[in-house]
C-alpha atoms as a PDB file:
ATOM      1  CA  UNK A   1      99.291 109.619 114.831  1.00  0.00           C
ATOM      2  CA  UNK A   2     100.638 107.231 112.303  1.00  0.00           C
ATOM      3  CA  UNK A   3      98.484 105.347 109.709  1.00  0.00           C
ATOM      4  CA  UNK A   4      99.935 101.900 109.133  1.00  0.00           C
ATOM      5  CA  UNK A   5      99.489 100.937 104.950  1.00  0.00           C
ATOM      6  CA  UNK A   6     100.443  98.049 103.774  1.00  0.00           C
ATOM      7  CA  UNK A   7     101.148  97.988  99.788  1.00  0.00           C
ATOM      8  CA  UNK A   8     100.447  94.718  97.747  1.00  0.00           C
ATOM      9  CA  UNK A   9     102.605  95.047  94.583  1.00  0.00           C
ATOM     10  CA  UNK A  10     104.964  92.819  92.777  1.00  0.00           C
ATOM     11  CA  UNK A  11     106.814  96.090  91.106  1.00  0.00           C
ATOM     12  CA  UNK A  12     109.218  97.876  92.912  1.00  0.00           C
ATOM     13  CA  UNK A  13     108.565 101.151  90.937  1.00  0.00           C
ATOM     14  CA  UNK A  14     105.108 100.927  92.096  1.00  0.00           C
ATOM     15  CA  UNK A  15     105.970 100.147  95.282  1.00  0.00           C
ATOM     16  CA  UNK A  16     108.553 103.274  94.945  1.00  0.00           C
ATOM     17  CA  UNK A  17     106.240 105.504  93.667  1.00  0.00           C
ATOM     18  CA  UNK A  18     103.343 104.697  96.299  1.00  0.00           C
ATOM     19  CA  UNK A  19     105.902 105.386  98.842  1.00  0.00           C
ATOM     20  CA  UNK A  20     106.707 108.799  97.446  1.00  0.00           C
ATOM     21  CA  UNK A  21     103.022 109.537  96.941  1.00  0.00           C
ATOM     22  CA  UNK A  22     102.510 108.791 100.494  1.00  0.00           C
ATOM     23  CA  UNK A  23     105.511 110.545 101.652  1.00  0.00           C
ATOM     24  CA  UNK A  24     103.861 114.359 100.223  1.00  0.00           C
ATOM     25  CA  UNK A  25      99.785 113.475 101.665  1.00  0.00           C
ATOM     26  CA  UNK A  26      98.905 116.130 104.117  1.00  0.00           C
ATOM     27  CA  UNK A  27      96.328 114.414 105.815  1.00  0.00           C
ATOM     28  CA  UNK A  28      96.900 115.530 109.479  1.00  0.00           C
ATOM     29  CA  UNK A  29      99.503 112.459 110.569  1.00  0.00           C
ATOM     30  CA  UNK A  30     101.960 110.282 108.904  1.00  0.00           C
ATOM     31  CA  UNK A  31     102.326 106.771 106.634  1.00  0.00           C
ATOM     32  CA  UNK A  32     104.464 103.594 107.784  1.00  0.00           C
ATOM     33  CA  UNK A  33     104.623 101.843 104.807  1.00  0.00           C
ATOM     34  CA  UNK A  34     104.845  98.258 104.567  1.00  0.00           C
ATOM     35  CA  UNK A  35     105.072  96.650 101.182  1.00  0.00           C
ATOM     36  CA  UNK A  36     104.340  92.715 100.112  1.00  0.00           C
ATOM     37  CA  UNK A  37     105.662  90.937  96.833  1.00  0.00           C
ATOM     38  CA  UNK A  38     102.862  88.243  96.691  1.00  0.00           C
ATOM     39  CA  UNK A  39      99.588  86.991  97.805  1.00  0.00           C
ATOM     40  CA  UNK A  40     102.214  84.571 100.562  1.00  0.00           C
ATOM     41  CA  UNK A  41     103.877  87.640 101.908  1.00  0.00           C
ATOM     42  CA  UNK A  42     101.088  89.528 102.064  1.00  0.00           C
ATOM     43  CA  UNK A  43      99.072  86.624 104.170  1.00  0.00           C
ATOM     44  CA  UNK A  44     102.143  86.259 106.349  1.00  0.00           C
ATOM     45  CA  UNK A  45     102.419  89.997 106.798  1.00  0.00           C
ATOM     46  CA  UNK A  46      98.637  90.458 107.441  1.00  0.00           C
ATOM     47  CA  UNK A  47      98.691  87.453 110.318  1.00  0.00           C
ATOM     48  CA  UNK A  48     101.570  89.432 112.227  1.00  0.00           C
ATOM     49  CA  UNK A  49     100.019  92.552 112.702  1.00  0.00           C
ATOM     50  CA  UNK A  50      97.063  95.522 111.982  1.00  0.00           C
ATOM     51  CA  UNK A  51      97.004  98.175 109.111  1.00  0.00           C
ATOM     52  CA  UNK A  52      94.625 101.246 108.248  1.00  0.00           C
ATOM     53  CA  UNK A  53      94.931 100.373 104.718  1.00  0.00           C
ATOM     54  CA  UNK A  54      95.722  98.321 102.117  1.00  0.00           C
ATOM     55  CA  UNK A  55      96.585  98.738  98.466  1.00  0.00           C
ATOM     56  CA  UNK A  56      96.470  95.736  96.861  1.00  0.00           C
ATOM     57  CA  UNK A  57      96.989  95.108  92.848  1.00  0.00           C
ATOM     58  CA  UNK A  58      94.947  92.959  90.953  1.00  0.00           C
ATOM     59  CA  UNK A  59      97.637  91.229  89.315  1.00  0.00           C
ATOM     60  CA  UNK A  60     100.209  89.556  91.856  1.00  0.00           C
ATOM     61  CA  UNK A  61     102.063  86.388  92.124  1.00  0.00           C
ATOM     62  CA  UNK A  62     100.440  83.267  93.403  1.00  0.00           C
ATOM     63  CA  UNK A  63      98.430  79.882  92.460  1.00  0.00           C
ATOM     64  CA  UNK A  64      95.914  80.329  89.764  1.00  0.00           C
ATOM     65  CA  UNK A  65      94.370  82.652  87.616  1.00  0.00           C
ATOM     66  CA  UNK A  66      96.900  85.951  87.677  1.00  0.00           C
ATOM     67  CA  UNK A  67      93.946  88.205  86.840  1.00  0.00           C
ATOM     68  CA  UNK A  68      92.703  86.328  89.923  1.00  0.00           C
ATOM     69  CA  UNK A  69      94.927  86.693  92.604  1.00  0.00           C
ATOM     70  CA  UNK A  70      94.312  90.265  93.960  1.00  0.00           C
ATOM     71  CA  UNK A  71      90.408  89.380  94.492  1.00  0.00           C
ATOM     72  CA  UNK A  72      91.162  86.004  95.345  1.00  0.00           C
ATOM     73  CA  UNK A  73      93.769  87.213  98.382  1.00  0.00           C
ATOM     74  CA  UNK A  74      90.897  90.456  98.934  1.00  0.00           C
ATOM     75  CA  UNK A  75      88.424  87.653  99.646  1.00  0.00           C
ATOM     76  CA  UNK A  76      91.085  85.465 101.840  1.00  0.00           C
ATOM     77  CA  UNK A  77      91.770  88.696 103.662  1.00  0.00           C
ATOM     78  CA  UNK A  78      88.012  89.465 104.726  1.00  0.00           C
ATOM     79  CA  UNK A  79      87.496  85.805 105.464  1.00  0.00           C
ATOM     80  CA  UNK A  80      90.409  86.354 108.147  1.00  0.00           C
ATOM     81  CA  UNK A  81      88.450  88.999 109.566  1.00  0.00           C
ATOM     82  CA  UNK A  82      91.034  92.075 108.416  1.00  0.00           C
ATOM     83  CA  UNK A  83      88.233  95.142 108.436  1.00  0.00           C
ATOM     84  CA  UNK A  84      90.891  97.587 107.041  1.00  0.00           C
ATOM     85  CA  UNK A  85      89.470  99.493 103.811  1.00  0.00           C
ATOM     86  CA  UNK A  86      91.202  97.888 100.688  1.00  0.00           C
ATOM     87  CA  UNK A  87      92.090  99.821  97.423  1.00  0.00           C
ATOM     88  CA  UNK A  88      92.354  97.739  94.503  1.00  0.00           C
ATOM     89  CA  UNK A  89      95.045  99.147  91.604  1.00  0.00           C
ATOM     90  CA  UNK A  90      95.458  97.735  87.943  1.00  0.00           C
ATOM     91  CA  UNK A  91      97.074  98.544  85.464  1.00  0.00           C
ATOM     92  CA  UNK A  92      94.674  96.911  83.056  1.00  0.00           C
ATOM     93  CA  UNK A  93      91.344  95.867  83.329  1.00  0.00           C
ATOM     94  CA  UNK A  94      87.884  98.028  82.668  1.00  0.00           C
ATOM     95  CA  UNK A  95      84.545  98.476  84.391  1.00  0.00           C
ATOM     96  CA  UNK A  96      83.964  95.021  84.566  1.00  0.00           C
ATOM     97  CA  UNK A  97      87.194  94.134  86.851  1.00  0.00           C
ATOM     98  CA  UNK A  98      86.063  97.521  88.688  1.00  0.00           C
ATOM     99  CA  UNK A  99      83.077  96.544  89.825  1.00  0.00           C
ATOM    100  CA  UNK A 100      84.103  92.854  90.504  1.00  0.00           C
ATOM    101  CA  UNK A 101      86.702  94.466  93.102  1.00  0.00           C
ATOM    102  CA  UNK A 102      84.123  96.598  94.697  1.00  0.00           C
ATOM    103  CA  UNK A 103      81.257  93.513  94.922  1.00  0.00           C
ATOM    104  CA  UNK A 104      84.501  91.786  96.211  1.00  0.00           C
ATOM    105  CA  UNK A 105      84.842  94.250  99.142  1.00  0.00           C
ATOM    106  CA  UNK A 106      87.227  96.756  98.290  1.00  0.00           C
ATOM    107  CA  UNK A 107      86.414 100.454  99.052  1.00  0.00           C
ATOM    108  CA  UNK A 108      87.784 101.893  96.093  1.00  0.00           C
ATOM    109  CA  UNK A 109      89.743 101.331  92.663  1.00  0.00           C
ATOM    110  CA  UNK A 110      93.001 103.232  90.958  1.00  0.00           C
ATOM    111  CA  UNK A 111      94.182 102.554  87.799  1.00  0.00           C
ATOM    112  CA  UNK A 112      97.860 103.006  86.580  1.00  0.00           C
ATOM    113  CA  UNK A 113      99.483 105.165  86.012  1.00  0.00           C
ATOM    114  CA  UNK A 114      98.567 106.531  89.361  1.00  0.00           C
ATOM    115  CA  UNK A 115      97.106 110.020  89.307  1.00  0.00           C
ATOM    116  CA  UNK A 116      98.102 111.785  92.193  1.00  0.00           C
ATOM    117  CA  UNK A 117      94.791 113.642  93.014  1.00  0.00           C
ATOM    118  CA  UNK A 118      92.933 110.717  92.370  1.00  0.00           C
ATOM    119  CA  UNK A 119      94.887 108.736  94.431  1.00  0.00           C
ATOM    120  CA  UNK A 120      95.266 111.535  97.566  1.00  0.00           C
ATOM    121  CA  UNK A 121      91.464 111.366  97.069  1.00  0.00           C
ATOM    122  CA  UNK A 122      90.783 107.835  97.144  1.00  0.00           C
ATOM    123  CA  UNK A 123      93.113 107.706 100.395  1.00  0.00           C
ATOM    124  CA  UNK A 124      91.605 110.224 102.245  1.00  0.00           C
ATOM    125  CA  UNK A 125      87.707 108.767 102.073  1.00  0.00           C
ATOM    126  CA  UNK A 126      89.115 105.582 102.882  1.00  0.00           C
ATOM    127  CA  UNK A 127      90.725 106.425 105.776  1.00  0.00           C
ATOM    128  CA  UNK A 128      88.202 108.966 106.658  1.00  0.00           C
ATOM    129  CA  UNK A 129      90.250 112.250 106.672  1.00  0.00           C
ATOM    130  CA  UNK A 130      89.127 113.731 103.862  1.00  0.00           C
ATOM    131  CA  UNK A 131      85.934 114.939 102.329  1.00  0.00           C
ATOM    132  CA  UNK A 132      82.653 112.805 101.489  1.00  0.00           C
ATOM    133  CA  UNK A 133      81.524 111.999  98.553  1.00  0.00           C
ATOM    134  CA  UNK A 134      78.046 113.237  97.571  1.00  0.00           C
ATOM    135  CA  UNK A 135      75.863 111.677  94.845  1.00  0.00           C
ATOM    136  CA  UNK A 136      77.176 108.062  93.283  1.00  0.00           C
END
């Protein structure tokens, strides 16, 4: 079975990288990757068709804030009714932008540089395949 995840990120090596990461997971099926440039693409991409997942950065192109975008498009996409988990990624940003993703909806939170446990991790309790968390 393939898991369809749809990447949010206006930096090709990200993007690159994320693709590699996903490339090595041995969660019992495989990725289709699909990737979007900016909060537009992203909507258009979301309106067109289903994913398992989406990893979405805080910082992408679009009207506004910058620091806004990813939570304002996070939002946008749970007001469209899109019940896929969401990982937000930054590159910046502390506890406070943490916990302002996870109020917002997301499941989860990676910082870059990506860590590749951390992110194989985060992956597999969002989608389910992996092992629980225990405690908080």
């Amino acid at each position: 079975m393939t898991k369809r995840v749809l990447i949010v990120d206006d930096a090709p090596n990200v993007v690159g990288v994320l693709r590699e990461f996903f490339a090595r997971f041995q969660h019992g099926h495989a990725y289709e990757i699909t990737s979007a440039g900016s909060v537009a693409d992203a909507c258009d991409i979301l309106l067109r068709g289903a994913f398992d997942l989406i990893l979405l950065d805080m910082v992408i192109p679009g009207i506004g804030d910058r620091w806004k975008q990813g939570l304002n498009l996070l939002k946008r996409v749970r007001d469209l009714g899109v019940k896929a988990p969401v990982l937000m990624m930054s590159g910046g940003g502390g506890d406070a932008q943490k916990a302002e993703a996870l109020v917002a909806g997301a499941v989860g939170y990676l910082r870059k540089p990506f860590d590749l446990r951390d992110l194989d991790r985060s992956v597999a309790l969002a989608l389910g395949s992996g092992p629980r968390a225990t405690g908080g």
